[in-house]
PDB file of N, CA and C in Angstrom:
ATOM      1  N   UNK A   1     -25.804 -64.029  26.117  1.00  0.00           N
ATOM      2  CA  UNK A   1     -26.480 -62.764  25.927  1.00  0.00           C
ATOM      3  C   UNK A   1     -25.540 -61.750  25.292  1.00  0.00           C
ATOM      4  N   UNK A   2     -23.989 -61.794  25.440  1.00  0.00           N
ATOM      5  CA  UNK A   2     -23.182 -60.962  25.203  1.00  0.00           C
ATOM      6  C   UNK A   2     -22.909 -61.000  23.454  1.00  0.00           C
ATOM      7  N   UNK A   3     -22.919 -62.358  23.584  1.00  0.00           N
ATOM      8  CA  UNK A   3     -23.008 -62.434  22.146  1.00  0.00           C
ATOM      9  C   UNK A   3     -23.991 -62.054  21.303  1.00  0.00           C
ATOM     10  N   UNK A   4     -25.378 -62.269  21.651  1.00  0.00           N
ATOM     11  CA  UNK A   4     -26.557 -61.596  20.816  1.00  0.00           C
ATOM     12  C   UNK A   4     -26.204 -60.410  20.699  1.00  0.00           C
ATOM     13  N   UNK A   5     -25.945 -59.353  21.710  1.00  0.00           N
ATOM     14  CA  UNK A   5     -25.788 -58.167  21.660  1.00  0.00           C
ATOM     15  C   UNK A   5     -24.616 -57.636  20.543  1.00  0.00           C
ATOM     16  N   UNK A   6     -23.812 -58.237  20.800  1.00  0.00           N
ATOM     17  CA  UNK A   6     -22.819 -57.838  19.872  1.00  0.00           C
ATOM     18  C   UNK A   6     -22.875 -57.828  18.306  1.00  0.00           C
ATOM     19  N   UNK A   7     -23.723 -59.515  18.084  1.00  0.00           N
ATOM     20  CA  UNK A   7     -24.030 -59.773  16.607  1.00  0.00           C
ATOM     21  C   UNK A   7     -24.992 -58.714  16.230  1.00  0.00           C
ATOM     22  N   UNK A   8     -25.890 -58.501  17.169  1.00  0.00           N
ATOM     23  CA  UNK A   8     -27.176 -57.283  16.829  1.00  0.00           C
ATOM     24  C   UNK A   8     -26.136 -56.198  16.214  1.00  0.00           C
ATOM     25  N   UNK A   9     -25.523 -55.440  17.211  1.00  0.00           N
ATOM     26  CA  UNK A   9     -24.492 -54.110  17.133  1.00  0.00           C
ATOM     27  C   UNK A   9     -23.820 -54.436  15.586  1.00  0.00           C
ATOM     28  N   UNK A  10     -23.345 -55.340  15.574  1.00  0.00           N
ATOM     29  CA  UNK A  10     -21.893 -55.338  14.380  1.00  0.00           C
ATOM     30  C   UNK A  10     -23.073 -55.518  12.833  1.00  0.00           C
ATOM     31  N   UNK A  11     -24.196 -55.932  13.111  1.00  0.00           N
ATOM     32  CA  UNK A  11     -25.423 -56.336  12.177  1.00  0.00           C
ATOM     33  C   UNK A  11     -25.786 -54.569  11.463  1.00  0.00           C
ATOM     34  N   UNK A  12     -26.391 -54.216  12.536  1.00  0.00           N
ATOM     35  CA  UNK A  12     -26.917 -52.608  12.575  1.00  0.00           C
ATOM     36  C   UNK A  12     -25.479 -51.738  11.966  1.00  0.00           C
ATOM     37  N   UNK A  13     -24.429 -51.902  12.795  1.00  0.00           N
ATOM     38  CA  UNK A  13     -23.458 -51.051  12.482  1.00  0.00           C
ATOM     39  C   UNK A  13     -23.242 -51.146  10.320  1.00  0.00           C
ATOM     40  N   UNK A  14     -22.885 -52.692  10.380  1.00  0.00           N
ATOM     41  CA  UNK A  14     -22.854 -52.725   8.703  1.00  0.00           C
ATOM     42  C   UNK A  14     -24.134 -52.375   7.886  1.00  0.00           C
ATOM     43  N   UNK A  15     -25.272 -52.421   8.420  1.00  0.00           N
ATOM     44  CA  UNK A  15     -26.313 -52.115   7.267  1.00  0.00           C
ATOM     45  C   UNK A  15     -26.599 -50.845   7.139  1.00  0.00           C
ATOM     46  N   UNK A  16     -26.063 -50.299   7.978  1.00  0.00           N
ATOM     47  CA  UNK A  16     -26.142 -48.849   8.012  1.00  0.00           C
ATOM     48  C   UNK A  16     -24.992 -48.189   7.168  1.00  0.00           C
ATOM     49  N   UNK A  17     -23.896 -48.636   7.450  1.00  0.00           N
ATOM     50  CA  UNK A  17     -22.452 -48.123   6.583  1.00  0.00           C
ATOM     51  C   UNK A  17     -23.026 -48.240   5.122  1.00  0.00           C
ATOM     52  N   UNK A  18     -23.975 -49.572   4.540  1.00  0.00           N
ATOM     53  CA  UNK A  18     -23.769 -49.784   3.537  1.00  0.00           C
ATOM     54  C   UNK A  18     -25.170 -48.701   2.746  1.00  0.00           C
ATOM     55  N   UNK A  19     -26.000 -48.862   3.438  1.00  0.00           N
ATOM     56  CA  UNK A  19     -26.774 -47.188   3.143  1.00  0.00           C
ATOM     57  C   UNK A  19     -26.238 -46.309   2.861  1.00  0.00           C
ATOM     58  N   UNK A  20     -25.441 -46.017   3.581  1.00  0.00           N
ATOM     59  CA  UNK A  20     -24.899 -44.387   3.583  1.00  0.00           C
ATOM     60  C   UNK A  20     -23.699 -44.266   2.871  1.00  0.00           C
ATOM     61  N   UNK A  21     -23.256 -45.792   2.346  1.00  0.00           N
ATOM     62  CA  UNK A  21     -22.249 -45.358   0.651  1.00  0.00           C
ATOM     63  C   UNK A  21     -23.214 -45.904  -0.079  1.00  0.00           C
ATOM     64  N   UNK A  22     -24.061 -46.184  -0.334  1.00  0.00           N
ATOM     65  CA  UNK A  22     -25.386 -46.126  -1.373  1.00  0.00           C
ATOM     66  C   UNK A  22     -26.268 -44.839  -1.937  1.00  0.00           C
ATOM     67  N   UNK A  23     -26.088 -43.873  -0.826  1.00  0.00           N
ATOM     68  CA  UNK A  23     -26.377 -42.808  -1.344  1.00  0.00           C
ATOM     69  C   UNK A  23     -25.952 -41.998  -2.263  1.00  0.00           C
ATOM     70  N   UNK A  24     -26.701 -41.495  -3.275  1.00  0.00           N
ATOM     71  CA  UNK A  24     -25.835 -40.809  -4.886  1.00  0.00           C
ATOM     72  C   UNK A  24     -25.206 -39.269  -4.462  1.00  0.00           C
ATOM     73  N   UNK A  25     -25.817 -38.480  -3.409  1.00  0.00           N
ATOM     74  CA  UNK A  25     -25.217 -37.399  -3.149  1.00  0.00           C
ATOM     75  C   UNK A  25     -25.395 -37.214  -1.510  1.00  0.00           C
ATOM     76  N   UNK A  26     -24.161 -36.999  -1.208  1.00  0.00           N
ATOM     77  CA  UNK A  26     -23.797 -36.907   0.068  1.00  0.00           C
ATOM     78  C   UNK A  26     -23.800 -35.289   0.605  1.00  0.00           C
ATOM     79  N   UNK A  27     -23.407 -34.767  -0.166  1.00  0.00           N
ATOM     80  CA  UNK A  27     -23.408 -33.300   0.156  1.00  0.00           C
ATOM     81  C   UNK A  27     -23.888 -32.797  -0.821  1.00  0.00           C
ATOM     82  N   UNK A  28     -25.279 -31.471  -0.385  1.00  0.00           N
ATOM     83  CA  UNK A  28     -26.016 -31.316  -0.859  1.00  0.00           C
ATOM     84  C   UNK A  28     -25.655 -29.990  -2.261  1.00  0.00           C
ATOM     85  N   UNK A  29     -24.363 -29.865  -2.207  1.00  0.00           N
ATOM     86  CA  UNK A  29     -23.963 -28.825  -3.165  1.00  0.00           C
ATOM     87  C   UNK A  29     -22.868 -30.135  -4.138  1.00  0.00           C
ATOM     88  N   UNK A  30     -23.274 -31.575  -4.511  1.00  0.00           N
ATOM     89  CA  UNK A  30     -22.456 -32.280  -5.025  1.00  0.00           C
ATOM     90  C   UNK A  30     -22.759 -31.692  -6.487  1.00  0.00           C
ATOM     91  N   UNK A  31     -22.073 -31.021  -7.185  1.00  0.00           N
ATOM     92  CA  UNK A  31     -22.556 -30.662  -8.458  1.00  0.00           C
ATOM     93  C   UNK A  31     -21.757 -30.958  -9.283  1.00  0.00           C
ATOM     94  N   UNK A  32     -21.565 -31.860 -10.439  1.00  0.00           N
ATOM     95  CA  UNK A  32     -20.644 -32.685 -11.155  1.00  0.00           C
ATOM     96  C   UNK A  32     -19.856 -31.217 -12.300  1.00  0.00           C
ATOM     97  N   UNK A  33     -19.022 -31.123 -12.577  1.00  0.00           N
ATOM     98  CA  UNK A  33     -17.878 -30.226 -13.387  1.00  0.00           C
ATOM     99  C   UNK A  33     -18.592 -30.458 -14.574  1.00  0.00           C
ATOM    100  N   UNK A  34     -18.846 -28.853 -15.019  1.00  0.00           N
ATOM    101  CA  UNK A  34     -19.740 -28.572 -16.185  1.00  0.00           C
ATOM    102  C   UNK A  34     -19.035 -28.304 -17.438  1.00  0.00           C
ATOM    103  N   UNK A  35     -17.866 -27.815 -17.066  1.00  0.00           N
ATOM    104  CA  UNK A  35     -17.018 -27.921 -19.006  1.00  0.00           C
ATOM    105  C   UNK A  35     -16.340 -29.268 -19.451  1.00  0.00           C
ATOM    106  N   UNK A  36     -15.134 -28.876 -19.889  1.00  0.00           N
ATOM    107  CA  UNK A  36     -14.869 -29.610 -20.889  1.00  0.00           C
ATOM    108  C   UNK A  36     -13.540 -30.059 -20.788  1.00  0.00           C
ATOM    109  N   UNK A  37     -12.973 -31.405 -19.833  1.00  0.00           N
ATOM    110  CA  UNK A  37     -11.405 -31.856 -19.466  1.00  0.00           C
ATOM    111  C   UNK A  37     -10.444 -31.538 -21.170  1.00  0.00           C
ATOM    112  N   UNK A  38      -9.525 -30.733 -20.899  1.00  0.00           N
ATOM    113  CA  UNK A  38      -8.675 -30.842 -21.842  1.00  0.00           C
ATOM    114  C   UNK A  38      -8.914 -29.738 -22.938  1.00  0.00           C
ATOM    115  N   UNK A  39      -9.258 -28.558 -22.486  1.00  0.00           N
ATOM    116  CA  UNK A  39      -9.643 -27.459 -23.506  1.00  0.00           C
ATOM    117  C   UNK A  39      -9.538 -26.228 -22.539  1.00  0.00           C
ATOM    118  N   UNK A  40      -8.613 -25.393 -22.720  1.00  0.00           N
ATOM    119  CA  UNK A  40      -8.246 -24.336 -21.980  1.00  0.00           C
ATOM    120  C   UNK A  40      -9.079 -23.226 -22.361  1.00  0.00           C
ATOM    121  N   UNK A  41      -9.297 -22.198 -21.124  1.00  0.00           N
ATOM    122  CA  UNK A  41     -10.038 -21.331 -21.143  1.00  0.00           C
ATOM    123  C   UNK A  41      -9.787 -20.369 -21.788  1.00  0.00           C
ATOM    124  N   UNK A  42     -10.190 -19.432 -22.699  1.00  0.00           N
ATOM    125  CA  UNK A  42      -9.722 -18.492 -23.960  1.00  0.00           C
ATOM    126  C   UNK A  42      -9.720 -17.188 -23.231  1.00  0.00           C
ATOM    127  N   UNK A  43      -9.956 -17.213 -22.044  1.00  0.00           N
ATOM    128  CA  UNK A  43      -9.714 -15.758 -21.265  1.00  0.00           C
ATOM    129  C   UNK A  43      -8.864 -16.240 -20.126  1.00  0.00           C
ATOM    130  N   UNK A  44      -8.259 -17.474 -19.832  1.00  0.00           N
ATOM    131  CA  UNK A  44      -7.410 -17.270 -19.091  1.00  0.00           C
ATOM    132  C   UNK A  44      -5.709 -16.744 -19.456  1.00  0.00           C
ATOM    133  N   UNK A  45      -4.665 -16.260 -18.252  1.00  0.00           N
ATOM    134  CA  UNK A  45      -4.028 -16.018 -18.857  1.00  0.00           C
ATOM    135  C   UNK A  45      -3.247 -17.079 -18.936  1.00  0.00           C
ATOM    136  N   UNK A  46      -1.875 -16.646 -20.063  1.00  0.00           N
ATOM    137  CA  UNK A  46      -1.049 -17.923 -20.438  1.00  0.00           C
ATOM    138  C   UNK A  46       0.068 -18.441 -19.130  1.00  0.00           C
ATOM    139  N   UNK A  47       0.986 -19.455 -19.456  1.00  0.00           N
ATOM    140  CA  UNK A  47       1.986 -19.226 -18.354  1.00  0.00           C
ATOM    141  C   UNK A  47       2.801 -18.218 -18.225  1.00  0.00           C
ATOM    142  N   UNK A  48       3.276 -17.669 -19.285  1.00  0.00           N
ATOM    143  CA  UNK A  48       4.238 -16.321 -18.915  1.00  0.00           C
ATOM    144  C   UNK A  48       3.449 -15.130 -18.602  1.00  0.00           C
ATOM    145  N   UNK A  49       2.449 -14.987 -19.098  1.00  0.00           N
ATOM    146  CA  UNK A  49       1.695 -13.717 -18.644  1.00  0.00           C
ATOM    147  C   UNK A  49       1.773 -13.827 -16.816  1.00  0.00           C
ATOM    148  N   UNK A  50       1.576 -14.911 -16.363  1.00  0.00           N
ATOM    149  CA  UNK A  50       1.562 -15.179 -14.786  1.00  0.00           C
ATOM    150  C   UNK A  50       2.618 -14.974 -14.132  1.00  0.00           C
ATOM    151  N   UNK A  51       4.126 -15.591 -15.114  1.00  0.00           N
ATOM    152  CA  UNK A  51       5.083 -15.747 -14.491  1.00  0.00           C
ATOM    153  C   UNK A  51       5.563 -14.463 -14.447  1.00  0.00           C
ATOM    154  N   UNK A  52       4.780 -13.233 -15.922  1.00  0.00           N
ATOM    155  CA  UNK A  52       5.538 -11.715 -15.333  1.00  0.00           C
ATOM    156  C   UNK A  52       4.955 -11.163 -14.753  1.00  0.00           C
ATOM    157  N   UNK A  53       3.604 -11.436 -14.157  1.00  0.00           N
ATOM    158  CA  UNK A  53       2.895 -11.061 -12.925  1.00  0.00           C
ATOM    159  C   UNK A  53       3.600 -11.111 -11.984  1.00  0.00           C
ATOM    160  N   UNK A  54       3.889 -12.104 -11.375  1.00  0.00           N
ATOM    161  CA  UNK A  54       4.686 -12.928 -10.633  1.00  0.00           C
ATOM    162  C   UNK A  54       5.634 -11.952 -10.022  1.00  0.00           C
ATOM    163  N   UNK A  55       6.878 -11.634 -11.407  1.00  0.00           N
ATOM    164  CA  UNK A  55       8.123 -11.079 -10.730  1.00  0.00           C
ATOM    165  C   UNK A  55       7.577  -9.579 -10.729  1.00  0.00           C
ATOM    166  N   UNK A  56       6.748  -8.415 -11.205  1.00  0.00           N
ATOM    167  CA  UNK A  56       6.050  -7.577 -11.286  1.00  0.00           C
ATOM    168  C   UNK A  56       5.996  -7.279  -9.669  1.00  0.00           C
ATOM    169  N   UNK A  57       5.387  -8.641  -9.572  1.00  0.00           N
ATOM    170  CA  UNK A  57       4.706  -8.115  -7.679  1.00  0.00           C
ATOM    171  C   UNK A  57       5.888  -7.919  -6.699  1.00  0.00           C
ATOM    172  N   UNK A  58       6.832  -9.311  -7.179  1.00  0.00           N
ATOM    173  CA  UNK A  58       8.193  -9.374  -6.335  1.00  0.00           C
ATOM    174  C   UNK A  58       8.790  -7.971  -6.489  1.00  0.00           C
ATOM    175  N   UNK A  59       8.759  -7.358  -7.506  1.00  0.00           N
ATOM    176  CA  UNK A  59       9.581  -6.066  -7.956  1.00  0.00           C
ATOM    177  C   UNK A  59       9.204  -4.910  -7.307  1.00  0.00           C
ATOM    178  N   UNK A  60       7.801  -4.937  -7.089  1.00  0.00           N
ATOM    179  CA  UNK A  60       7.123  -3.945  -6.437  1.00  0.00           C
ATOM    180  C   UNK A  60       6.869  -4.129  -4.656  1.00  0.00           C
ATOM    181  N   UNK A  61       7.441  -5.524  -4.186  1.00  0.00           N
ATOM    182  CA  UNK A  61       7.260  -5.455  -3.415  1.00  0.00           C
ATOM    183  C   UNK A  61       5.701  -6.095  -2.831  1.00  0.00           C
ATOM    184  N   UNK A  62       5.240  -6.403  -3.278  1.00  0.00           N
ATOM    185  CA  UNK A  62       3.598  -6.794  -3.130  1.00  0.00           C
ATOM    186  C   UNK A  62       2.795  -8.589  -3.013  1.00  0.00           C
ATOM    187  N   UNK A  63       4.434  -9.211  -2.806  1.00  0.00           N
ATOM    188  CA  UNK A  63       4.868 -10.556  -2.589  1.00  0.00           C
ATOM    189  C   UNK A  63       4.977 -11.101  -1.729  1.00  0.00           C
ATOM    190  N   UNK A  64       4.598 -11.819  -0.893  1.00  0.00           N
ATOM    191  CA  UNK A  64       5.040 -12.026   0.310  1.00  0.00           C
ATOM    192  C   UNK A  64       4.947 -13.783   0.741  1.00  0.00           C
ATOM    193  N   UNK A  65       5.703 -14.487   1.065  1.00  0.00           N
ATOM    194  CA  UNK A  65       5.761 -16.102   1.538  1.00  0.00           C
ATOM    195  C   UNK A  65       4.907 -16.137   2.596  1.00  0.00           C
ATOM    196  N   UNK A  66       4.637 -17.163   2.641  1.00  0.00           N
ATOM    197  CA  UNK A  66       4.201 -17.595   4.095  1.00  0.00           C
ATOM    198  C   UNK A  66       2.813 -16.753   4.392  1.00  0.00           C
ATOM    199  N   UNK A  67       3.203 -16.629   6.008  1.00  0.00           N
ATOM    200  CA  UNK A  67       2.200 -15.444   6.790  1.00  0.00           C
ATOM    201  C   UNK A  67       2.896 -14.452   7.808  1.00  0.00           C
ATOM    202  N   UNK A  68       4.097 -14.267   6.891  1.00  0.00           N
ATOM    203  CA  UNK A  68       4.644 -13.420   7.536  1.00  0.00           C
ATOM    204  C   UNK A  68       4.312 -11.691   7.740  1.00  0.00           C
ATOM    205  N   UNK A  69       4.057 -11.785   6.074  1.00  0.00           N
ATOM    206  CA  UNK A  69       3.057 -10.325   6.020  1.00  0.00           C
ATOM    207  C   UNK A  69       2.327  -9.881   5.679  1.00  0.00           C
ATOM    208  N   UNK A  70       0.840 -10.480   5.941  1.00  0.00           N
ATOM    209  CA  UNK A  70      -0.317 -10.675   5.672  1.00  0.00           C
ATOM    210  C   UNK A  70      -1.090  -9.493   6.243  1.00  0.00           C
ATOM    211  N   UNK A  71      -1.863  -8.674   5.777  1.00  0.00           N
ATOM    212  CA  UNK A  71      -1.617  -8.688   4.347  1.00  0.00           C
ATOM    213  C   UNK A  71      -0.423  -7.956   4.115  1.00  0.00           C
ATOM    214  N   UNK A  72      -0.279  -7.451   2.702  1.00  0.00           N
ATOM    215  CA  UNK A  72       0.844  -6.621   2.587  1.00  0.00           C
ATOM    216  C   UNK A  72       0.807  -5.399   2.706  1.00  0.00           C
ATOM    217  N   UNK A  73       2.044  -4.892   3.043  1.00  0.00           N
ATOM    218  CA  UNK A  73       1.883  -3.647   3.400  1.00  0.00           C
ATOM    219  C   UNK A  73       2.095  -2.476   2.324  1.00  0.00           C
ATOM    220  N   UNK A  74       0.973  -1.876   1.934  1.00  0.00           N
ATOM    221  CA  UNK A  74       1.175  -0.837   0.705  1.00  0.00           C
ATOM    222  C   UNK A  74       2.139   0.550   1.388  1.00  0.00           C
ATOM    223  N   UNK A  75       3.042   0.530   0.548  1.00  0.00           N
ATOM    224  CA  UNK A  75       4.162   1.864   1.132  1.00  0.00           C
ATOM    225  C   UNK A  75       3.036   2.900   0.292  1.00  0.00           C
ATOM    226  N   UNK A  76       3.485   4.400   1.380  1.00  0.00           N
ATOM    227  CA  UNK A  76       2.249   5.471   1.055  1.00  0.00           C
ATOM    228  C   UNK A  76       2.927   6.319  -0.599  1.00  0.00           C
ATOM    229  N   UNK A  77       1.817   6.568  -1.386  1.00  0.00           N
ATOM    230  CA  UNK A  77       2.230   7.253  -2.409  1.00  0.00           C
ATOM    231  C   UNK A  77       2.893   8.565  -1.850  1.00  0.00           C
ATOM    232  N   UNK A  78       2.224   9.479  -1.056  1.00  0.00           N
ATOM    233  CA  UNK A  78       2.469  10.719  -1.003  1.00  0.00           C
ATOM    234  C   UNK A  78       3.601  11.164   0.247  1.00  0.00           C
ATOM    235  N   UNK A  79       4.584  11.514  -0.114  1.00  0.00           N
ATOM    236  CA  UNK A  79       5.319  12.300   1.295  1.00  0.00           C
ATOM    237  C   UNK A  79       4.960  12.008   2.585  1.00  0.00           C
ATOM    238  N   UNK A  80       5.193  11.844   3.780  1.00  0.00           N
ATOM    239  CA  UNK A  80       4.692  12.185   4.802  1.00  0.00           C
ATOM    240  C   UNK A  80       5.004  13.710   5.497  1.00  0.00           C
ATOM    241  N   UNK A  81       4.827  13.354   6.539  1.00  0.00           N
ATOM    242  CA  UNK A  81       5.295  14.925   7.274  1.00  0.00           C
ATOM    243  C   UNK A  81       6.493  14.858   7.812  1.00  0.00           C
ATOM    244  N   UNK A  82       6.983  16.011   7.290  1.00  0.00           N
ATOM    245  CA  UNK A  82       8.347  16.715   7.375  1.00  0.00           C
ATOM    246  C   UNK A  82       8.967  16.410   9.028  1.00  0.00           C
ATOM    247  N   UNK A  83      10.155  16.118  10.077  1.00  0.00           N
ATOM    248  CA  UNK A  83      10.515  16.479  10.937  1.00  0.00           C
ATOM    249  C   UNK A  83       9.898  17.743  11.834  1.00  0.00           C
ATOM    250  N   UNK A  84       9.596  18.718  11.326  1.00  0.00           N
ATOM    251  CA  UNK A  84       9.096  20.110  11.807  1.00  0.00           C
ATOM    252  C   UNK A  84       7.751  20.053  12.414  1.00  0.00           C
ATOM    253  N   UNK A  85       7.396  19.609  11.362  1.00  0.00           N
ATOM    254  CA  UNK A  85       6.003  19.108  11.119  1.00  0.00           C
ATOM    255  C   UNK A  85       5.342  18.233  12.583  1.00  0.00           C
ATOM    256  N   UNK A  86       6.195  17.290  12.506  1.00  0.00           N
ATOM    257  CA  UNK A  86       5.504  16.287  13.927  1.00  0.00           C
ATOM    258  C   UNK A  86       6.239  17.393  15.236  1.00  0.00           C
ATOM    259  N   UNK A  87       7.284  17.495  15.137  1.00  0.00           N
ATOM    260  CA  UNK A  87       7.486  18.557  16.385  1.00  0.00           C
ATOM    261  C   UNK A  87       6.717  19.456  16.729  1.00  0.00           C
ATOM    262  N   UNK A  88       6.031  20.614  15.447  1.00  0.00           N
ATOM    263  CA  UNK A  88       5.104  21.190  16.226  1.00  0.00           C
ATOM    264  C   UNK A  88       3.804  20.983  16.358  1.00  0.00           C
ATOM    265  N   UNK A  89       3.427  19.147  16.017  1.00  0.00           N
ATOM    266  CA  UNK A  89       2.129  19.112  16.190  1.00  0.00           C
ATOM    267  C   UNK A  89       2.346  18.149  17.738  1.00  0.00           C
ATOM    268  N   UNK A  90       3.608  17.835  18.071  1.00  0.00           N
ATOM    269  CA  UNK A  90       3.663  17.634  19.295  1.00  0.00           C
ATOM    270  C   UNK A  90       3.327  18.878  20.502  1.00  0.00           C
ATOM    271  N   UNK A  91       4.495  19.674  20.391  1.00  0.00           N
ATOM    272  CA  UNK A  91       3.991  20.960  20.843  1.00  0.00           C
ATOM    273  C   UNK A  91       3.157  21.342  20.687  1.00  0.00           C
ATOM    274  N   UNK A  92       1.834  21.631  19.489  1.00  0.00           N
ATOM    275  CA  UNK A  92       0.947  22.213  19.836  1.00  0.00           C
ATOM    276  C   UNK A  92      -0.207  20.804  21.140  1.00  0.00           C
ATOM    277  N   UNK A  93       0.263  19.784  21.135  1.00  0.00           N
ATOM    278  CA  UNK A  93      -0.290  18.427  21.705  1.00  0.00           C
ATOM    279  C   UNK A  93      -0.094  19.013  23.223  1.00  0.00           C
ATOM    280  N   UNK A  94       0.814  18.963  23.307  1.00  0.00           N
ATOM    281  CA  UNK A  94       1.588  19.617  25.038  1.00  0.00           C
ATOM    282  C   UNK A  94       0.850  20.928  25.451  1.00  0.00           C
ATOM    283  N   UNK A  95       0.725  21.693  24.782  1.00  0.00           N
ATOM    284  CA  UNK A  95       0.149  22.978  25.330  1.00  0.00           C
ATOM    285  C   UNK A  95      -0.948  22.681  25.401  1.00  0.00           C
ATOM    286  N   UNK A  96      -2.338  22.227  24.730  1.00  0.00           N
ATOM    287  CA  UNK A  96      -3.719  21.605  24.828  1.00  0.00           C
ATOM    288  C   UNK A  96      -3.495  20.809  26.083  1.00  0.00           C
ATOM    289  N   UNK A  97      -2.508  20.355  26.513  1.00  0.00           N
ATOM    290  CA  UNK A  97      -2.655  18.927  27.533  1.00  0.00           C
ATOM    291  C   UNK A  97      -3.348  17.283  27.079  1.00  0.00           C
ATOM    292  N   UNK A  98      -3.234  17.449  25.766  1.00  0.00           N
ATOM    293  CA  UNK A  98      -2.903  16.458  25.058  1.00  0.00           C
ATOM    294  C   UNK A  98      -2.369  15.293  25.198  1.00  0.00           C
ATOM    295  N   UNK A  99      -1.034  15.539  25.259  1.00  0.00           N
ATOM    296  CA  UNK A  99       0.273  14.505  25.366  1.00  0.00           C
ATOM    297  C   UNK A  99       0.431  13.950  26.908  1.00  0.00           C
ATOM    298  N   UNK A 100       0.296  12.742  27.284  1.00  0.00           N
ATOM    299  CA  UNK A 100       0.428  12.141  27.968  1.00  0.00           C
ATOM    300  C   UNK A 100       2.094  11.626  28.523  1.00  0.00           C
ATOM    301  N   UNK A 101       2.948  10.702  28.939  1.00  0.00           N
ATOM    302  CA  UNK A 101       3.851  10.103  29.377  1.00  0.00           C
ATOM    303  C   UNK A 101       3.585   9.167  30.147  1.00  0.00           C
ATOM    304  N   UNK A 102       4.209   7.876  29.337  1.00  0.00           N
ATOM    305  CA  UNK A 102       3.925   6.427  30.313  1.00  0.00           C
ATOM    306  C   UNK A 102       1.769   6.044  30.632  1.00  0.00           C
ATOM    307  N   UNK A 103       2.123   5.607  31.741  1.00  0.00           N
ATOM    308  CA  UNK A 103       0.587   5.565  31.976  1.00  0.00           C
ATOM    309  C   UNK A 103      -0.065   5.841  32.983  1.00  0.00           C
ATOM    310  N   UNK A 104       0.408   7.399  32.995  1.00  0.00           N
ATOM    311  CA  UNK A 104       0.090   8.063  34.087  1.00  0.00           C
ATOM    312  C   UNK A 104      -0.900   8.871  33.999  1.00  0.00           C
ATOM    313  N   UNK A 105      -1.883   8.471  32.816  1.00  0.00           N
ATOM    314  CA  UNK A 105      -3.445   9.644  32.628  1.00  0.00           C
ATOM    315  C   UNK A 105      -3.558   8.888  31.446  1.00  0.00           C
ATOM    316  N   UNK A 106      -3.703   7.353  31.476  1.00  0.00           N
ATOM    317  CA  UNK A 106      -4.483   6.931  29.774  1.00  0.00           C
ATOM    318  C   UNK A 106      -5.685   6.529  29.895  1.00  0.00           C
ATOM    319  N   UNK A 107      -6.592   6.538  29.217  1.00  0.00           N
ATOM    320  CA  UNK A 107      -6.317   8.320  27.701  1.00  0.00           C
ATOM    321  C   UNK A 107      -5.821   9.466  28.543  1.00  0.00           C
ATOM    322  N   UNK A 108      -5.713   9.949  27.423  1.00  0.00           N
ATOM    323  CA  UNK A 108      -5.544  11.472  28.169  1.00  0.00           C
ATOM    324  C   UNK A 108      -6.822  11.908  28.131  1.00  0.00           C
ATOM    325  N   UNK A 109      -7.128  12.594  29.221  1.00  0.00           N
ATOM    326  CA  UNK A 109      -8.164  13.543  29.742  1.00  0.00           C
ATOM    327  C   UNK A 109      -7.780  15.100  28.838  1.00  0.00           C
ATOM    328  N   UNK A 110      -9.004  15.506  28.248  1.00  0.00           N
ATOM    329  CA  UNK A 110      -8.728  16.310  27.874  1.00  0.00           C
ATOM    330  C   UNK A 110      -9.672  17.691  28.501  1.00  0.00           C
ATOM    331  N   UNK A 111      -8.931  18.401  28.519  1.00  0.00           N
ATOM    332  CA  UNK A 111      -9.409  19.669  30.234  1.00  0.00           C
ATOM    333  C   UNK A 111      -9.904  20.756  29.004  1.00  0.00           C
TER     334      UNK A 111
END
């Protein structure tokens, strides 16, 4: 009996494999490559145009390996605020009751 069973199984198992590489499209977005092997695209760019892309980005900073700094980090065009500047928007933070310390009121409650 063990044997029928098995010849059945190993029977079914192959006629089925051989269906399913008989089929012409397996996945339903199989869409065969529509240009032309061996004729470069007249709007792509060349190799050096890429390669001074390339050091352009390295130069600017806008390069990055790996996933180390994903994404990248754009440095700000404009100034930030002055030393003075964050001091008295701290202070004005403290007098509102604003400014917190540690985590002894987070968020801050604002009264």
């Amino acid at each position: 009996m063990k044997t029928l069973t098995t010849t059945l199984l190993v029977s079914l198992s192959l006629l089925s494999a051989g269906a399913y590489a008989a089929s012409p499209n397996i996945e339903p977005n199989n869409v065969p490559f529509q240009g032309v092997y061996g004729q470069a695209d007249a709007n792509a760019p060349t190799r050096a145009q890429v390669a001074a892309d390339l050091a352009q980005a390295k130069a600017n900073g806008q390069y990055t390996f790996g996933e180390e700094d994903y994404p990248v980090a754009v440095a700000a065009s404009t100034p930030g605020k002055s030393r003075e500047q964050v001091r008295a928007e701290l202070a004005q933070a403290k007098a509102n009751g604003q400014y917190t310390f540690g985590e002894e009121d987070y968020p801050p409650v604002v009264r």
